[in-house]
C-alpha atoms as a PDB file:
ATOM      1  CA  UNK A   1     105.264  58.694 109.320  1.00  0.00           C
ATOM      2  CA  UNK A   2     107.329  57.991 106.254  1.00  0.00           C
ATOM      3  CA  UNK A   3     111.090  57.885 106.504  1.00  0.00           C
ATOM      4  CA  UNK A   4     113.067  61.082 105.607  1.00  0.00           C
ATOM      5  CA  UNK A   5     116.168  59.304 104.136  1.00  0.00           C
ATOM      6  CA  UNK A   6     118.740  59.466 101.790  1.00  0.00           C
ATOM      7  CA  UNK A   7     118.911  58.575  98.148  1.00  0.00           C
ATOM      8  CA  UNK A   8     120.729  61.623  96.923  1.00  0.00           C
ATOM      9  CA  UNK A   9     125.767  63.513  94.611  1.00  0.00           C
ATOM     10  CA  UNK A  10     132.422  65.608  95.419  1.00  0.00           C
ATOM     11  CA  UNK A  11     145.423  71.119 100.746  1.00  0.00           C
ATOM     12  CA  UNK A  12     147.305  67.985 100.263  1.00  0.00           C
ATOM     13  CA  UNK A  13     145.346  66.683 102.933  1.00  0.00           C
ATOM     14  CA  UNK A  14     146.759  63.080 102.684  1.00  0.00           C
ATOM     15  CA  UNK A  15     150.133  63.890 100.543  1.00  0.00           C
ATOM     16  CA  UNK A  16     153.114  62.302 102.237  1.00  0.00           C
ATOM     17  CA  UNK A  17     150.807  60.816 105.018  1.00  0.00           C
ATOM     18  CA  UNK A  18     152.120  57.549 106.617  1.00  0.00           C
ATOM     19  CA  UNK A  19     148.647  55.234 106.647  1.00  0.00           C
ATOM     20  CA  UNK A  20     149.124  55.486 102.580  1.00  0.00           C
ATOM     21  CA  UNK A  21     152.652  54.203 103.054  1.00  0.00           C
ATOM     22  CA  UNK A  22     154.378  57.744 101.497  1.00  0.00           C
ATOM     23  CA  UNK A  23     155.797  58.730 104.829  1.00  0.00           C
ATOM     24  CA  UNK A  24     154.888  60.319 108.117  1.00  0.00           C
ATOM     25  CA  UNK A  25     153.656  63.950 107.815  1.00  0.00           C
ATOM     26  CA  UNK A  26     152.887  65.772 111.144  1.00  0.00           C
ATOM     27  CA  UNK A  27     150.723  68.370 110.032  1.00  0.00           C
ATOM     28  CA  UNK A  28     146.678  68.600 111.164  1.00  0.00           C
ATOM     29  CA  UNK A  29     145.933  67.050 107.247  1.00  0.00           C
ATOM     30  CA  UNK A  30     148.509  64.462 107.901  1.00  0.00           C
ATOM     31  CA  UNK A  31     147.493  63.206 110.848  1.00  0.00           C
ATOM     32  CA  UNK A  32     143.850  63.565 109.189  1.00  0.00           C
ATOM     33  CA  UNK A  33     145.021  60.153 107.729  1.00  0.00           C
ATOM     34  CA  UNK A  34     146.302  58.482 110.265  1.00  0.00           C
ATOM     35  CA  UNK A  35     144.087  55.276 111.856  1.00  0.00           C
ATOM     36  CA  UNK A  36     142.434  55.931 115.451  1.00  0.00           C
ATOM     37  CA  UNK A  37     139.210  55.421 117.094  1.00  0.00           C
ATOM     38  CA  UNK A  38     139.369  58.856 118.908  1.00  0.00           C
ATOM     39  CA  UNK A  39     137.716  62.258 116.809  1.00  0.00           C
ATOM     40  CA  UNK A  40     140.605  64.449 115.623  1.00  0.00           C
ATOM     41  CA  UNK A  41     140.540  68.213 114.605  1.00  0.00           C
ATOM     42  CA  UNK A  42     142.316  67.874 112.053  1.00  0.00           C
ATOM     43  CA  UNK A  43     140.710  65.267 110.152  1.00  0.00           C
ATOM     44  CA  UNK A  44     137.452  67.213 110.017  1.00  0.00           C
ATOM     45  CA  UNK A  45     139.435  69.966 109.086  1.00  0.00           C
ATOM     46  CA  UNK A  46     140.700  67.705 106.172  1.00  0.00           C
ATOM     47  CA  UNK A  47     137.584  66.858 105.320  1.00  0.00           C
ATOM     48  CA  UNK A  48     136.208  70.766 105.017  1.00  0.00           C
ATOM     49  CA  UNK A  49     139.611  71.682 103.043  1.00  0.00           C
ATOM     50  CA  UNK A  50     139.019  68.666 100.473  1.00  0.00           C
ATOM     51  CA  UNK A  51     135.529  69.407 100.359  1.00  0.00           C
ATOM     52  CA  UNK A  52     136.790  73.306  99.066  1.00  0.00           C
ATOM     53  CA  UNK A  53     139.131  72.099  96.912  1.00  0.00           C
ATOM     54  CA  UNK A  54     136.664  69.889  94.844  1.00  0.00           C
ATOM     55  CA  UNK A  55     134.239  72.128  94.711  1.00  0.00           C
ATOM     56  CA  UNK A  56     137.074  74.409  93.160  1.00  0.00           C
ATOM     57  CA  UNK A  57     137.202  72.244  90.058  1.00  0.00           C
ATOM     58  CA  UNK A  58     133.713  73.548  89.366  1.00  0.00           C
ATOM     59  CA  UNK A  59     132.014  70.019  88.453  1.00  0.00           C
ATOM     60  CA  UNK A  60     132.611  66.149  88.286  1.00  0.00           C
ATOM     61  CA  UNK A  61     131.705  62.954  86.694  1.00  0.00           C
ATOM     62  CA  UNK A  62     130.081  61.013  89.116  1.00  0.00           C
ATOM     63  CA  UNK A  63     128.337  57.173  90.175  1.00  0.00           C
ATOM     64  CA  UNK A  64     125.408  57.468  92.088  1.00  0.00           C
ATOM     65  CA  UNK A  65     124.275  54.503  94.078  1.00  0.00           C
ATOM     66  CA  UNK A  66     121.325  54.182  96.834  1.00  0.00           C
ATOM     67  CA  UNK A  67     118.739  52.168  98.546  1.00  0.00           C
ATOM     68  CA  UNK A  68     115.940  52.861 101.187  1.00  0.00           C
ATOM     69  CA  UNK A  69     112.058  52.732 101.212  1.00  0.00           C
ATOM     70  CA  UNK A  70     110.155  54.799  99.210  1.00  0.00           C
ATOM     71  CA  UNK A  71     106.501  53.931  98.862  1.00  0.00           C
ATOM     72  CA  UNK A  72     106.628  51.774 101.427  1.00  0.00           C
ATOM     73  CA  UNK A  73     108.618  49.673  99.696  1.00  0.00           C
ATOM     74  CA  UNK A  74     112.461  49.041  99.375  1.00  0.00           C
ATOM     75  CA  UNK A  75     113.975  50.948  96.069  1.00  0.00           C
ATOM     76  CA  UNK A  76     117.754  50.592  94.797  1.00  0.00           C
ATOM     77  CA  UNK A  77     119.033  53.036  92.633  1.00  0.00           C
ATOM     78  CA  UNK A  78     121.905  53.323  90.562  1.00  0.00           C
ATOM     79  CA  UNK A  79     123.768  55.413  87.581  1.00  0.00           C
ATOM     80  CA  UNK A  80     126.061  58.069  86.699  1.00  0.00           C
ATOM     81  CA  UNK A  81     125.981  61.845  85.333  1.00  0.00           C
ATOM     82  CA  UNK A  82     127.759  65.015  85.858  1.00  0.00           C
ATOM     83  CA  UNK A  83     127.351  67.783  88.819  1.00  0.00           C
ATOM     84  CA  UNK A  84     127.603  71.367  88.055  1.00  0.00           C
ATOM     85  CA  UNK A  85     129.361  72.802  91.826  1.00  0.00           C
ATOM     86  CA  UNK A  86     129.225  76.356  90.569  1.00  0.00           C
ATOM     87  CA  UNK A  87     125.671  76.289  88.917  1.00  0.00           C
ATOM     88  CA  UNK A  88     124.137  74.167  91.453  1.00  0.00           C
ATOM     89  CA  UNK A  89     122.758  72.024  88.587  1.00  0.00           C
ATOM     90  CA  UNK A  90     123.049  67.826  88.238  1.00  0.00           C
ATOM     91  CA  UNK A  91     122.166  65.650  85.212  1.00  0.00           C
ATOM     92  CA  UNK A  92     122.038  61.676  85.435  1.00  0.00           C
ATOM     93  CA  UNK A  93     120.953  59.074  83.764  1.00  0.00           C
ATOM     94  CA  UNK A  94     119.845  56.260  86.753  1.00  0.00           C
ATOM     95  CA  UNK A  95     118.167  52.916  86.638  1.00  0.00           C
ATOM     96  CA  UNK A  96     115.540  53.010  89.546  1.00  0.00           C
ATOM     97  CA  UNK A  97     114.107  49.556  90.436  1.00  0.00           C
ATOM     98  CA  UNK A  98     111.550  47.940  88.849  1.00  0.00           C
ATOM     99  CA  UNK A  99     110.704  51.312  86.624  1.00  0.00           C
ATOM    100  CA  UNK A 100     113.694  51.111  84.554  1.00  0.00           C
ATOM    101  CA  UNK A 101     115.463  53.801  83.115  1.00  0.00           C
ATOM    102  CA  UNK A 102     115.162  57.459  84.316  1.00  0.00           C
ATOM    103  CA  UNK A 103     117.090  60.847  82.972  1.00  0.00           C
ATOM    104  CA  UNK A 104     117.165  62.463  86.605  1.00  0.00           C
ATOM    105  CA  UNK A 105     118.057  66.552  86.580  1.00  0.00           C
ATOM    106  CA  UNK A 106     118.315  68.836  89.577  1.00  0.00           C
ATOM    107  CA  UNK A 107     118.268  72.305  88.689  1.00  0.00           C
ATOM    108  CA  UNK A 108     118.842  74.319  92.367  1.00  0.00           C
ATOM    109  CA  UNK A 109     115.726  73.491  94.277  1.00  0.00           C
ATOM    110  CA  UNK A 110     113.681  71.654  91.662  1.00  0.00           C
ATOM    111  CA  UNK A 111     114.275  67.989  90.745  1.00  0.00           C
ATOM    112  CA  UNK A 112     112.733  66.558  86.987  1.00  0.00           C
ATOM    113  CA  UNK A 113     112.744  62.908  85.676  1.00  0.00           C
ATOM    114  CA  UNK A 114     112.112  61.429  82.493  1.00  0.00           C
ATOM    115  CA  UNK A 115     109.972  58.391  83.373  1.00  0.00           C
ATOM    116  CA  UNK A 116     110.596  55.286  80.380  1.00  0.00           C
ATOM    117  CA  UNK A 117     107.457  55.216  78.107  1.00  0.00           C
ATOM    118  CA  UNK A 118     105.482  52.818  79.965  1.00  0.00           C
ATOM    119  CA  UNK A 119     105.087  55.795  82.756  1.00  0.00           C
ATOM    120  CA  UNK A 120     104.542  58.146  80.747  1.00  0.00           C
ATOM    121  CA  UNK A 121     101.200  57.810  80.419  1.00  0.00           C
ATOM    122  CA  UNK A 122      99.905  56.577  84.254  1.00  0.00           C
ATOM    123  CA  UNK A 123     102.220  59.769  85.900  1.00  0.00           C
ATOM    124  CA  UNK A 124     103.161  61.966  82.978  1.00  0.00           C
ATOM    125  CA  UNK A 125     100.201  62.241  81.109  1.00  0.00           C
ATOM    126  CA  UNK A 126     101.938  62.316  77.873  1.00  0.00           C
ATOM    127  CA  UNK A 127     104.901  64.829  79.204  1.00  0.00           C
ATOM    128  CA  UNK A 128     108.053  63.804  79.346  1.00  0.00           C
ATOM    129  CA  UNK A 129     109.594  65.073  82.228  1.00  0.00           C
ATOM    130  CA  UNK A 130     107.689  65.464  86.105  1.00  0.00           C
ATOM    131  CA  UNK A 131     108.746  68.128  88.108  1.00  0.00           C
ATOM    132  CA  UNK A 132     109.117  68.147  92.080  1.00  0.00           C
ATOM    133  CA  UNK A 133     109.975  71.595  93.814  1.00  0.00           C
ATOM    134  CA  UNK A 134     111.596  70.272  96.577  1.00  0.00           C
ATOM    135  CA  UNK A 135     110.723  72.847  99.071  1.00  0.00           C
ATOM    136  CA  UNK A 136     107.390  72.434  98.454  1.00  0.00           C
ATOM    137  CA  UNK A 137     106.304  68.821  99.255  1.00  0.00           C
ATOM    138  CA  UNK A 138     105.655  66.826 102.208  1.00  0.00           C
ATOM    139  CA  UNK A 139     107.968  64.725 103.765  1.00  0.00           C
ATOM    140  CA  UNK A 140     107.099  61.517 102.534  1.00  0.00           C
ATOM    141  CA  UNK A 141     107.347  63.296  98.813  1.00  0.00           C
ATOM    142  CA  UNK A 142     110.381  64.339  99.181  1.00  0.00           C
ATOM    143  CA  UNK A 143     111.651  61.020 100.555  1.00  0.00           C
ATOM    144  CA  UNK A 144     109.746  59.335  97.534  1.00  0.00           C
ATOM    145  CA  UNK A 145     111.985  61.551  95.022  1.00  0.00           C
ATOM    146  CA  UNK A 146     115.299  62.336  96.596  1.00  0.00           C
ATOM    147  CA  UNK A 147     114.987  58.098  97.186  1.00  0.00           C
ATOM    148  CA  UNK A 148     114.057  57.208  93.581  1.00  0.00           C
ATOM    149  CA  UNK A 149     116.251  59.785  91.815  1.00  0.00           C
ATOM    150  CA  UNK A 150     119.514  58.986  93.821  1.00  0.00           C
ATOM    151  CA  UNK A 151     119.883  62.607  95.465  1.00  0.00           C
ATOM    152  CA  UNK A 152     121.346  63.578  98.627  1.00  0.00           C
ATOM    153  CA  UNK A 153     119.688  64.608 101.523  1.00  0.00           C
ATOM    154  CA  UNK A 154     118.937  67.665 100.518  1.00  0.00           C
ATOM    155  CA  UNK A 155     117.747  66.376  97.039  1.00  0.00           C
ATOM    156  CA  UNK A 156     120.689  68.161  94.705  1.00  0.00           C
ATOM    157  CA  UNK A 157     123.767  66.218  94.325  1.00  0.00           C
ATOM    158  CA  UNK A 158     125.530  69.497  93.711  1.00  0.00           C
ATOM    159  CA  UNK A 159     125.277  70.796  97.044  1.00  0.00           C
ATOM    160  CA  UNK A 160     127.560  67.530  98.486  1.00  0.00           C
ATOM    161  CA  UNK A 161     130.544  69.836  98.946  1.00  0.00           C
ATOM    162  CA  UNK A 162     128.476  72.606 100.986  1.00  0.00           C
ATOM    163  CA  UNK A 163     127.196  69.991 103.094  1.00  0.00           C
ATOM    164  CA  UNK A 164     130.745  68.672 103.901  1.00  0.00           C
ATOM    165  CA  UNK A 165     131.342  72.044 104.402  1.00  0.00           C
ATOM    166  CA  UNK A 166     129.551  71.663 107.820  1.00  0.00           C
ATOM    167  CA  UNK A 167     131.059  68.356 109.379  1.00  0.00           C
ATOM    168  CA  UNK A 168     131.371  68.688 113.172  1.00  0.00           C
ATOM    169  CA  UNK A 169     134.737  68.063 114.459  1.00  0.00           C
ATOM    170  CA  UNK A 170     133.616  64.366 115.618  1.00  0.00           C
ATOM    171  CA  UNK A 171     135.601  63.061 112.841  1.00  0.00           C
ATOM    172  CA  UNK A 172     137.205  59.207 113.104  1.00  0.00           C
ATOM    173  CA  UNK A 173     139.700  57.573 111.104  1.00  0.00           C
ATOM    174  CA  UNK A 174     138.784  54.545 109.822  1.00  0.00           C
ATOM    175  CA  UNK A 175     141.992  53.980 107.489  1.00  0.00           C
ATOM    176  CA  UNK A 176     143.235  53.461 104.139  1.00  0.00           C
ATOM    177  CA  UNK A 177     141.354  51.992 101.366  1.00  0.00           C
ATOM    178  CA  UNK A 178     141.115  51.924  97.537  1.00  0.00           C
ATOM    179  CA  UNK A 179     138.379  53.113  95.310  1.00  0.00           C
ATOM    180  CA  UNK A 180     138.655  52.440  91.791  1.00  0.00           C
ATOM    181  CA  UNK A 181     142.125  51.658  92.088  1.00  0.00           C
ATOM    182  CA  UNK A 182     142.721  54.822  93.417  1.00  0.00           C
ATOM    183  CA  UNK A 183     144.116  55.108  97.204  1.00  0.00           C
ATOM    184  CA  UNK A 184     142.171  57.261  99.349  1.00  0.00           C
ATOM    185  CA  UNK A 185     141.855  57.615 103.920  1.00  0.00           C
ATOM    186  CA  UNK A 186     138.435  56.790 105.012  1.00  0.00           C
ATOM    187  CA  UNK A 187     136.686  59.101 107.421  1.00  0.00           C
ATOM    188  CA  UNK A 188     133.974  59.412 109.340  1.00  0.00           C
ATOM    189  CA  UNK A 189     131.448  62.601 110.891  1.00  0.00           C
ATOM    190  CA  UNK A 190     128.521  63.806 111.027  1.00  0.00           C
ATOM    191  CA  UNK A 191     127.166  66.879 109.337  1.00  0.00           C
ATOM    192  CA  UNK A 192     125.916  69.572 111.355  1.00  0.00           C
ATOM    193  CA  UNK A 193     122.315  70.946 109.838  1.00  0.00           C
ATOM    194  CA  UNK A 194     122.798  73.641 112.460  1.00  0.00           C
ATOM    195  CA  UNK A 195     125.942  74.657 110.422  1.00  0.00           C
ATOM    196  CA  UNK A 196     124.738  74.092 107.036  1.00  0.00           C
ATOM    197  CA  UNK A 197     122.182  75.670 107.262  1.00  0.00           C
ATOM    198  CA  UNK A 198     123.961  78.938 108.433  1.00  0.00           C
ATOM    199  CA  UNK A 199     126.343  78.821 105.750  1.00  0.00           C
ATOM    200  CA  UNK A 200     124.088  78.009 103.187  1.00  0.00           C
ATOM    201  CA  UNK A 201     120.328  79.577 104.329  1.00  0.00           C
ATOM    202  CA  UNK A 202     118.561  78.703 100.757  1.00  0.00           C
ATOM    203  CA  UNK A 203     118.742  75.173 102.181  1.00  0.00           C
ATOM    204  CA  UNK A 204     116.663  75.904 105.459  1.00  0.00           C
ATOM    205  CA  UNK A 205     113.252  74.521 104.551  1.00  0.00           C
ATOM    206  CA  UNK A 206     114.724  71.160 103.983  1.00  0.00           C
ATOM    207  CA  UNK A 207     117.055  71.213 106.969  1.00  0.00           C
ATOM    208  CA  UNK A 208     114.142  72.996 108.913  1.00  0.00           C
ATOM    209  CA  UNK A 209     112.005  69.202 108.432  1.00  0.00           C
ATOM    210  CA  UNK A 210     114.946  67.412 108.844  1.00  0.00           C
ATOM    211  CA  UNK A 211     114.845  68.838 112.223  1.00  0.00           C
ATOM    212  CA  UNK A 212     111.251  69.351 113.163  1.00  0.00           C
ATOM    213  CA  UNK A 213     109.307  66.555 111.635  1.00  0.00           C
ATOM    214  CA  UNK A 214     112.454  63.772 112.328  1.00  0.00           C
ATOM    215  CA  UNK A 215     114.075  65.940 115.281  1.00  0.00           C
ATOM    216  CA  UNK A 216     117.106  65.176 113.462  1.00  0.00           C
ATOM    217  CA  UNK A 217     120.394  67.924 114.332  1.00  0.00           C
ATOM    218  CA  UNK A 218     122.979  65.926 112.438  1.00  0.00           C
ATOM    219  CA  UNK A 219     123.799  63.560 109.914  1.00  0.00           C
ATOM    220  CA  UNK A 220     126.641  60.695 109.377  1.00  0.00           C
ATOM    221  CA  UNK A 221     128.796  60.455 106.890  1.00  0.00           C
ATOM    222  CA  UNK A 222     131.504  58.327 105.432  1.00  0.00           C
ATOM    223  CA  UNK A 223     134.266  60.187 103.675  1.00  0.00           C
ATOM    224  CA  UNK A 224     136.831  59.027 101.061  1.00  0.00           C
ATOM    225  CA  UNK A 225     139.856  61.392 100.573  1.00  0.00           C
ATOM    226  CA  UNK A 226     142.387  61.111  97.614  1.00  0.00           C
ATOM    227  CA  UNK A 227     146.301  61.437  97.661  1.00  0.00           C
ATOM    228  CA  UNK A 228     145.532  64.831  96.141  1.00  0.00           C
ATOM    229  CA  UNK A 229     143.661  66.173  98.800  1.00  0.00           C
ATOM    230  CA  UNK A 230     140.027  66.276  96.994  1.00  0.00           C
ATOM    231  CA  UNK A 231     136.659  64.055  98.061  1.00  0.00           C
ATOM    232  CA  UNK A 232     136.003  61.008  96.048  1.00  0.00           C
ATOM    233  CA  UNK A 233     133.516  59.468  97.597  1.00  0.00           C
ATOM    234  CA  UNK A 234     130.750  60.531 100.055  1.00  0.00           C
ATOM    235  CA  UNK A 235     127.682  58.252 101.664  1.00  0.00           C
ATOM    236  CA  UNK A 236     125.232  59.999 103.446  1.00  0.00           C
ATOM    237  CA  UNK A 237     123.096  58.013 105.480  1.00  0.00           C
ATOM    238  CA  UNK A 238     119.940  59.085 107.705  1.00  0.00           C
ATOM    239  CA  UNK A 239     118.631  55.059 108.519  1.00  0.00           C
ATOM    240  CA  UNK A 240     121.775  52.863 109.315  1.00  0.00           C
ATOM    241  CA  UNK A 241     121.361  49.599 107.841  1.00  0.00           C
ATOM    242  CA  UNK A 242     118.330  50.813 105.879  1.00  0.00           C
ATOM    243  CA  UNK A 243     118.619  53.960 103.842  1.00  0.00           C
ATOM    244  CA  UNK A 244     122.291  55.531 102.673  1.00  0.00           C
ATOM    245  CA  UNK A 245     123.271  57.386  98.902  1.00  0.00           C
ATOM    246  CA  UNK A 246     126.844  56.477  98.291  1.00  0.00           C
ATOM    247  CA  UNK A 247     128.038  59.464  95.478  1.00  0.00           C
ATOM    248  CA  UNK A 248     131.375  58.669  93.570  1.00  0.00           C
ATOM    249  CA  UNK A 249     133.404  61.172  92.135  1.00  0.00           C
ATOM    250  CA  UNK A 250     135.429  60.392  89.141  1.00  0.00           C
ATOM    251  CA  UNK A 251     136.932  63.530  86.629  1.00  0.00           C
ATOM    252  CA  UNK A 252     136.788  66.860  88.140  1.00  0.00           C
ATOM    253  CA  UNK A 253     136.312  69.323  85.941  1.00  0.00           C
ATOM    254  CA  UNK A 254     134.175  71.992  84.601  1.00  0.00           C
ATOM    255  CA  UNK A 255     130.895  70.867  83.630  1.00  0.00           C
ATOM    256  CA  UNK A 256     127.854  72.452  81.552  1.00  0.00           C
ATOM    257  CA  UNK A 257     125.112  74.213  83.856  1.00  0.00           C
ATOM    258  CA  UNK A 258     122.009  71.966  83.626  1.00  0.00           C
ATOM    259  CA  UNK A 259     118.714  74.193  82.402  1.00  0.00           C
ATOM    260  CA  UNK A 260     115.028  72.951  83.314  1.00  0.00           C
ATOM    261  CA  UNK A 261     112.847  71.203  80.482  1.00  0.00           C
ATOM    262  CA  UNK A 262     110.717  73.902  78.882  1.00  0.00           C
ATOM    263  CA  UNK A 263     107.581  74.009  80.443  1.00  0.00           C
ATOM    264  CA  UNK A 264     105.418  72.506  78.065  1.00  0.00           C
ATOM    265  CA  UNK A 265     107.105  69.376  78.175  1.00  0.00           C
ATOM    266  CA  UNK A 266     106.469  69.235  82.368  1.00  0.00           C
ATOM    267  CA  UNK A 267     103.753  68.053  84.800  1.00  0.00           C
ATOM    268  CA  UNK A 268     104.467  69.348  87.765  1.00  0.00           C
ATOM    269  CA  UNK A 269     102.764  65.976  89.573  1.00  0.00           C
ATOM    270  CA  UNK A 270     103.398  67.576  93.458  1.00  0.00           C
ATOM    271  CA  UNK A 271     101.607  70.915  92.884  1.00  0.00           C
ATOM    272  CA  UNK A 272      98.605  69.389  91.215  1.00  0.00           C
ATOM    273  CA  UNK A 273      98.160  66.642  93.876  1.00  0.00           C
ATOM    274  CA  UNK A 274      98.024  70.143  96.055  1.00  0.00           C
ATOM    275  CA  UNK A 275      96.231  72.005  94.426  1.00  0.00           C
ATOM    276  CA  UNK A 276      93.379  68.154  94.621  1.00  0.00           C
ATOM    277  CA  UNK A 277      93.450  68.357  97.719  1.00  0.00           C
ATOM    278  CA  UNK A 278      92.223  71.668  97.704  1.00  0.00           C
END
């Protein structure tokens, strides 16, 4: 079986805490950034507040960078774009491995690239843009795309708060460290697809294979916090050592909901392999 991994991208939680060097601060948040190999309460607490507060500023710039096998080969991905929180919607612009250049979109459960003009042709067949309703393709699909297109594990960047939204209270310290020259507190969970998928049931076919075809109930995750209490960086990863999406957050603000292409310009390349194999 193919690898389901991830490709998939957001209090005062840390003001005043002492592992940033501004002072001690004895609340749960504070102590959220405090070093220790033991799982603390609070910290996962921090983590769910930070991931509310982002998701407050209704979008963000972001850097997308992943890796993992995809076509049983090994496919590094990187780029940058915007994330619509509110509309659910994401729009990058990536450079996938060998095939170059690709305009990535996710538009709540369906994912569309823009292959370069060399692709066009071979996967395309003279459209621009392929589509891939994520809910609708096997496993190794959806590993393929969510893999090639830099997406999360549930294949829209935009749902990254709502998954941190579900951490388990397993949270560790790791400590203080900088991110473009910006001090943040490193923790680390795992995500509870139990959880998610409660508080957010349009995601339950994905989470539903994530459990049944990889008998997977959780998910790690390393988790950078900022001085002002909001997520700046986030890596999922389902393969340690092998597959991991690392999602960088950079201006939060409001950004412009993402539409689909318009149809003509779309093969949807998933639903006609379907519909060949009768």
């Amino acid at each position: 079986m193919r690898v389901f991994v991830v490709v998939l991208v957001l209090l005062g939680v840390l003001s005043g805490c002492s592992s940033l060097g501004l002072g001690r601060d004895d609340t749960a948040a504070g102590r959220a950034a405090r070093p220790g190999g033991q799982p603390d309460v609070g910290a996962a607490e921090s983590i769910r507040t930070a991931a509310r507060a982002t998701a407050a500023a209704d979008g963000a710039t972001v850097r997308v960078d992943s890796s993992g096998p995809a076509r049983d080969r090994s496919v590094t991905t990187t780029g940058s774009g915007v994330v619509d929180f509110r509309g659910r919607t994401a729009s990058t612009a990536l450079r996938v491995g060998d095939l170059g250049r690709v305009d990535a979109l996710a538009v709540g459960r369906t994912a569309f690239g823009a292959l370069p003009p060399r692709a066009i042709n071979d996967i395309s067949r003279g459209r621009q843009w392929v589509a891939v309703a994520l809910d609708d393709v096997d496993t190794g699909l959806f590993a393929d795309t969510v893999i090639q297109l830099g997406f999360g594990i549930t294949g829209n960047p935009a749902d990254l708060m709502t998954i941190l939204g579900a951490i388990r209270d397993d949270v560790v310290v790791v400590g203080p460290e900088t991110i473009d020259q910006t001090p943040t507190v490193h923790l680390r969970g795992t995500v509870d697809l139990d959880a998610l998928r409660t508080a957010a049931p349009d995601l339950g076919p994905v989470l539903d294979r994530l459990r049944t075809e990889l008998s997977l109930a959780a998910v790690p995750v390393d988790v950078w916090l900022d001085t002002e209490g909001r997520v700046r960086q986030v890596t999922e990863t389902l393969v340690p050592g092998e597959a991991a999406t690392t999602t960088t957050l950079t201006d939060l603000l409001p950004q412009a909901t993402v539409v689909a292409p318009p149809t003509e310009m779309v093969r949807d390349l998933f639903r006609e392999l379907r519909a060949q194999r009768g």
